[in-house]
Structures are given as structure tokens and as C-alpha cells.
Protein backbone atom coordinates (compact mmCIF):
# COMPACT_ATOMS: atom_id res chain seq x y z
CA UNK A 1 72.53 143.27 110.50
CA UNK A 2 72.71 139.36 109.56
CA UNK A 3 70.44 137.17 110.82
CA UNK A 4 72.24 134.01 110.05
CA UNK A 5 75.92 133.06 109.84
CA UNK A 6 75.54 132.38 106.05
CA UNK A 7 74.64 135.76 105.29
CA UNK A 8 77.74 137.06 107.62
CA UNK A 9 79.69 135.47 105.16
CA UNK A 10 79.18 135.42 101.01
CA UNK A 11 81.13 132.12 100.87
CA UNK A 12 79.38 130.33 103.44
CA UNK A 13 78.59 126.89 102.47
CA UNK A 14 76.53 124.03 104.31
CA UNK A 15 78.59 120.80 105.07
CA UNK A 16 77.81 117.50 106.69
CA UNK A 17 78.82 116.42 110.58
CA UNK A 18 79.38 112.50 110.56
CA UNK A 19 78.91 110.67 113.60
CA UNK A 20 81.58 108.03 114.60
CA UNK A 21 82.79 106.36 117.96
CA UNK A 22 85.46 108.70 118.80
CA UNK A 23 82.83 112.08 118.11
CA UNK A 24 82.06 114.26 115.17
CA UNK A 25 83.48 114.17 111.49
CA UNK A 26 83.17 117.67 109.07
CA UNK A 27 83.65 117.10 106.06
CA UNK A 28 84.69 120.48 104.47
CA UNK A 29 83.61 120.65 100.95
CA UNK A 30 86.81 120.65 98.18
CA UNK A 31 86.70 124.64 97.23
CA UNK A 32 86.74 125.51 101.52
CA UNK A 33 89.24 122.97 102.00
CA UNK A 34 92.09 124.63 104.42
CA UNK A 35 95.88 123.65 103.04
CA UNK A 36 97.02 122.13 106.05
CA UNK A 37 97.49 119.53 108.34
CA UNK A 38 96.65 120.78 111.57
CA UNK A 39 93.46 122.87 112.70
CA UNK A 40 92.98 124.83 115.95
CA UNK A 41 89.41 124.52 116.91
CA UNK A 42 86.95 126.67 119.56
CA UNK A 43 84.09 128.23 120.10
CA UNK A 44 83.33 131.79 119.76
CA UNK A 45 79.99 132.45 121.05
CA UNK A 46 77.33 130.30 119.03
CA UNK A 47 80.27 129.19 115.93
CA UNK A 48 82.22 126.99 115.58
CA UNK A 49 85.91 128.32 114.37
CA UNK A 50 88.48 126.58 112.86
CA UNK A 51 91.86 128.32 111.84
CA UNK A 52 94.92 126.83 110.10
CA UNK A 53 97.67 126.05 112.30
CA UNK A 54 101.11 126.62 110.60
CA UNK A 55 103.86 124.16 110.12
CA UNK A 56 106.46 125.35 112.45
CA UNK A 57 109.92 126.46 110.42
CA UNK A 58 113.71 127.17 111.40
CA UNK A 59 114.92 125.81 114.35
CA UNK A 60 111.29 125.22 116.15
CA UNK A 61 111.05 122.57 113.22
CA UNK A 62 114.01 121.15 113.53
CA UNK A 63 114.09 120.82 117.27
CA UNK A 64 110.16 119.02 116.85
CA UNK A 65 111.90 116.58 113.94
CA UNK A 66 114.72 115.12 116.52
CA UNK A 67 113.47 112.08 118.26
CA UNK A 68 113.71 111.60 122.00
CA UNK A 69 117.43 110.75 122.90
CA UNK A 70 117.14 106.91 124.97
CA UNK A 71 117.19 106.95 128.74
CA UNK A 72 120.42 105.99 129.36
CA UNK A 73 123.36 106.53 126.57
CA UNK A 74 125.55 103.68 125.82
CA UNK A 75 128.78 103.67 127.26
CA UNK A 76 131.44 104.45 124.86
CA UNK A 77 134.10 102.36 126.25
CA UNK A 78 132.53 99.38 126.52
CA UNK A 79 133.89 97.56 123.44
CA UNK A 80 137.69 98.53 123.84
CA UNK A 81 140.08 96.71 124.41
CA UNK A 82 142.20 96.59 128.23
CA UNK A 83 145.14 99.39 128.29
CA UNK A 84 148.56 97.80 128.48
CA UNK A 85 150.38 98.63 131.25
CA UNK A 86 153.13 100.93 130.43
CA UNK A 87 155.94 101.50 133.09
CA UNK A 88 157.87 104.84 131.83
């Protein structure tokens, strides 16, 4: 049995955590570099996991694409001209 996490795994790498004001920064070395741009993160028991998220595709993607329709549509009618009023 493994008594460390690097020996659980043969390409297990050390990488630096960089401290900044909104938390912690990893910075993944270039050959463990994940091609992505979104990462789910959590913790399963002691580690730390990190697993690409994908890029959603067919109409989940479109539908995320769209921008939020205003609150209130312009009126359509506002811009033509009076009706004439037509006695038949």
C-alpha cells in the first residue's frame, strides 16, 4: 500500500500554491496542464481533486450563448404612423 499520494500515482508531480488577496493560486506545471477552461474542485478525504469540466454542446450551448432578453420589450407600434379613417 502507498504511503504518500506521489507514489499512488507514477505521474505525480510537486507544484507551487501562490498566495494572493482573493486565496490560493496552483500553478499546474505545462506537461499536467488540463485542456480546459473550467475546473470542478473538492475534497476527497485528505486531496485535493480537480476534474475538467466540459464545454457544454448542442442546444445546452446555445441556450448559455443567448444573452438575457431586456425587461420590458419595445413596443412595436410605436413609430407608425396614425391609421386613416376609412368609412366602407
Amino acid at each position: 500500500m502507498p504511503t504518500n499520494s506521489t507514489e499512488a500515482t507514477p505521474t505525480a508531480r510537486r507544484a507551487r500554491l501562490v498566495h494572493d488577496d482573493r486565496g490560493q493560486v496552483l500553478k499546474i506545471p505545462k506537461d499536467l496542464a488540463l485542456d480546459c477552461e473550467e475546473v470542478r474542485i473538492f475534497r476527497k478525504g485528505t486531496r485535493l481533486v480537480l476534474e475538467p469540466v466540459p464545454k457544454p454542446t448542442g442546444l445546452a450551448a446555445l441556450l448559455a450563448s443567448w444573452s438575457a432578453l431586456p425587461e420590458e420589450l419595445p413596443d412595436p407600434d410605436a413609430d407608425l404612423l396614425p391609421l386613416d379613417d376609412v368609412s366602407l
